[in-house]
N, C-alpha and C. Protein backbone atom coordinates (compact mmCIF):
# COMPACT_ATOMS: atom_id res chain seq x y z
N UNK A 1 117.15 101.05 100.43
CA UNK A 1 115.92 101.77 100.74
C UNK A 1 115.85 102.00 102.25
N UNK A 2 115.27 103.31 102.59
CA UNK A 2 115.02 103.43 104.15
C UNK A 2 113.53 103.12 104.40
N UNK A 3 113.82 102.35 105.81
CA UNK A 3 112.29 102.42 105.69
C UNK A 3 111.35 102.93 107.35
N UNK A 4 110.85 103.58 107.03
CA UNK A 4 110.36 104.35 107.98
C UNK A 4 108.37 103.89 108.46
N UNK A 5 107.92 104.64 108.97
CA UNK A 5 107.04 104.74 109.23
C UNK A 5 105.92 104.53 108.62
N UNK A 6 106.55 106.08 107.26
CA UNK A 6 105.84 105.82 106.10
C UNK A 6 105.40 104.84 104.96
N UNK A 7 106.96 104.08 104.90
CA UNK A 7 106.80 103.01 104.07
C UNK A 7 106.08 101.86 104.81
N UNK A 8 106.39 101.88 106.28
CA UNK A 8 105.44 100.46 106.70
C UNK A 8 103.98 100.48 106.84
N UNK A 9 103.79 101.73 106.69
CA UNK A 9 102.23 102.23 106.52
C UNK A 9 101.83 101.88 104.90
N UNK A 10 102.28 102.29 103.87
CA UNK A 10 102.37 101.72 102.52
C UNK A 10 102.07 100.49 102.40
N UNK A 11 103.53 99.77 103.07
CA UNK A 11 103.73 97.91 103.13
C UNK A 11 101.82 97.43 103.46
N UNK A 12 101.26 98.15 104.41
CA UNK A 12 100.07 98.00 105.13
C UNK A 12 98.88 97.57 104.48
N UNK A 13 98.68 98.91 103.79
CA UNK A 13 97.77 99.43 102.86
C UNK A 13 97.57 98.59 101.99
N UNK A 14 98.87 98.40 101.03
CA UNK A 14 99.28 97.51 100.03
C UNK A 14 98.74 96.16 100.05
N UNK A 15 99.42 95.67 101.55
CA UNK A 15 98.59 94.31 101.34
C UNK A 15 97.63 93.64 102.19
N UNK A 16 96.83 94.70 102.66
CA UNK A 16 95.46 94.54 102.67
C UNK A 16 94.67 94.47 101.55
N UNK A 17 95.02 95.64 100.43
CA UNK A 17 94.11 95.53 99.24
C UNK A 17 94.35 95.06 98.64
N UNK A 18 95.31 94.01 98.38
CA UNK A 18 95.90 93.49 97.37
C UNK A 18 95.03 92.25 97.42
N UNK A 19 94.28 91.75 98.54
CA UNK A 19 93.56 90.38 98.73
C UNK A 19 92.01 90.84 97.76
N UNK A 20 91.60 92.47 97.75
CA UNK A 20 91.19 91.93 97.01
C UNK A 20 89.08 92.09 97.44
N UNK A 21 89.58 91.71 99.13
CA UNK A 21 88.24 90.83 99.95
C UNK A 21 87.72 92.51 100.55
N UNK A 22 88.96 93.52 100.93
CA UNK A 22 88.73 94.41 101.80
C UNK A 22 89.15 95.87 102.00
N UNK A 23 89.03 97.00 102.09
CA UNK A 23 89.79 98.13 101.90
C UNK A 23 90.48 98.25 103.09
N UNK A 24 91.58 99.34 103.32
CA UNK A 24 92.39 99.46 104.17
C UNK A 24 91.52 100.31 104.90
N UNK A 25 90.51 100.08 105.00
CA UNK A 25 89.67 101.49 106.16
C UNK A 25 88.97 100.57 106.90
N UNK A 26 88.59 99.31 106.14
CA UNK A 26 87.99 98.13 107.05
C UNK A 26 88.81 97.95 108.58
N UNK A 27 90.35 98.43 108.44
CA UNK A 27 91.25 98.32 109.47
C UNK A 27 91.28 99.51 110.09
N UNK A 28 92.17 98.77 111.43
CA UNK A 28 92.85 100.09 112.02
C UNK A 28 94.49 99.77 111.59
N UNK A 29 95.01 100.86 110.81
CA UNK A 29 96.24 100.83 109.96
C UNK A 29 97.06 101.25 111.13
N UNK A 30 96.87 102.20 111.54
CA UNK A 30 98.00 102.38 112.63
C UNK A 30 98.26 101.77 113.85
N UNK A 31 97.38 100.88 114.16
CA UNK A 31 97.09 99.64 115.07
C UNK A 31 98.11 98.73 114.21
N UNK A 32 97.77 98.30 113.30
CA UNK A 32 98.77 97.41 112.58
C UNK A 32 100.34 97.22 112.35
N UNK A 33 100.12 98.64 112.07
CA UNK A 33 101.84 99.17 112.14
C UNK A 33 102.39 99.40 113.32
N UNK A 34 101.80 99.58 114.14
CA UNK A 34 102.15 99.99 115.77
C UNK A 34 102.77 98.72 116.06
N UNK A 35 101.88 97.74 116.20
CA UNK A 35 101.87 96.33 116.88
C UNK A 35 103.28 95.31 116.00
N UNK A 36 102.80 95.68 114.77
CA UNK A 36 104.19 94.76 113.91
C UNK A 36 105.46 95.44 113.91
N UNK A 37 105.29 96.98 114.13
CA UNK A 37 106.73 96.63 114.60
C UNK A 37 107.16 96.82 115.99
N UNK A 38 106.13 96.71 116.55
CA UNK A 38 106.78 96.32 117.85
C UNK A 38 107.35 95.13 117.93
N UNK A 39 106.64 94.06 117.72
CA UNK A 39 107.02 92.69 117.90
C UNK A 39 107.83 92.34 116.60
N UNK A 40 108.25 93.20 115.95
CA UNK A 40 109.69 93.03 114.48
C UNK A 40 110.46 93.60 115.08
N UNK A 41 110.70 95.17 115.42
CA UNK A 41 111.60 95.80 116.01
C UNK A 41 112.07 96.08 114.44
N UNK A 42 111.63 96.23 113.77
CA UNK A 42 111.70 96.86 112.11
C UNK A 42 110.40 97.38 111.33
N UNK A 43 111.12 98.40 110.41
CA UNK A 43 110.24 98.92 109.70
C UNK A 43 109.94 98.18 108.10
N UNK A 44 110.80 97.57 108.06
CA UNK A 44 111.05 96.88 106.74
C UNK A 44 109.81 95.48 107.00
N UNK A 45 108.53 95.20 106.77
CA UNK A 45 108.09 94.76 106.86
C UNK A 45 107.94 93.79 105.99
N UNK A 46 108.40 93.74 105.11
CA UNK A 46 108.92 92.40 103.92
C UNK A 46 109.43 91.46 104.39
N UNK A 47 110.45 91.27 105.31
CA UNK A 47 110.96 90.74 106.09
C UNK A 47 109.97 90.09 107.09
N UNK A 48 109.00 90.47 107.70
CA UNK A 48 108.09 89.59 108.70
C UNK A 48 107.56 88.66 108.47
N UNK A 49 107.59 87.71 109.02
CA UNK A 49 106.59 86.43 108.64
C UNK A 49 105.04 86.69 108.13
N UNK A 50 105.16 86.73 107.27
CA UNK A 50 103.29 86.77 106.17
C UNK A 50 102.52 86.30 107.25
N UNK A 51 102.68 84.76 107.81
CA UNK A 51 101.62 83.95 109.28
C UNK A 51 101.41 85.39 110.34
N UNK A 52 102.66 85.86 110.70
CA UNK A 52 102.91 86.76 111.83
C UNK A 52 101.52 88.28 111.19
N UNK A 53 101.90 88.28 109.96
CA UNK A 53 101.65 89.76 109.87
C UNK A 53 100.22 89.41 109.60
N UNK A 54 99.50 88.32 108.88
CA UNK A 54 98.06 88.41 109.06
C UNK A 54 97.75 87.97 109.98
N UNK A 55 98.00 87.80 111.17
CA UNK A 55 97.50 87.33 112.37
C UNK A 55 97.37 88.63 113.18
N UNK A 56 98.32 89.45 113.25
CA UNK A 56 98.14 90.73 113.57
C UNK A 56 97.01 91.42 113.00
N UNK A 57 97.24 91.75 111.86
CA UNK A 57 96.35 92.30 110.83
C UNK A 57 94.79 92.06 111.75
N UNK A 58 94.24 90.54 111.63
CA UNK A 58 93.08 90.22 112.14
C UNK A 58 92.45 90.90 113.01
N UNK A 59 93.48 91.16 113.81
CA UNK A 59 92.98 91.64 115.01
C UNK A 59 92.86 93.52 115.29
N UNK A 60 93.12 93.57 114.30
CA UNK A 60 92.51 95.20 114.13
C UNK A 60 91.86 95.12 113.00
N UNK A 61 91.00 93.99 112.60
CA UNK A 61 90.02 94.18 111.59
C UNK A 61 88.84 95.40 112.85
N UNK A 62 88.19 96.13 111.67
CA UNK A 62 86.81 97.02 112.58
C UNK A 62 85.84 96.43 112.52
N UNK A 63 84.96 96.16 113.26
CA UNK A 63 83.78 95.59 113.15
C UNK A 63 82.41 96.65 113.13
């Protein structure tokens, strides 16, 4: 699989709503994806540490 932009935007979406608690608009998605893969240096976001990626996540919750 390639994974691009698009799919890490997907990866995003996916599991934000998958918790359940929140929609993906509660966020800033492209804040998210920006920042994780900067600090991955990949698009394949399966691969990132879950700790890593909701810790990010947090911090582009919207208030």
């Amino acid at each position: 699989m390639v994974h691009t932009v698009e799919t890490a935007t997907a990866y995003v979406i996916e599991a934000l709503e998958a918790k359940g608690t929140a929609s993906h608009e509660d966020f800033d998605v492209p804040g998210i994806v920006t920042a994780t893969h900067s600090l991955s240096g990949t698009w394949d976001f399966h691969v990132v540490d879950q700790g890593r990626f909701w810790g990010i996540a947090a911090t582009f919750l919207r208030l």
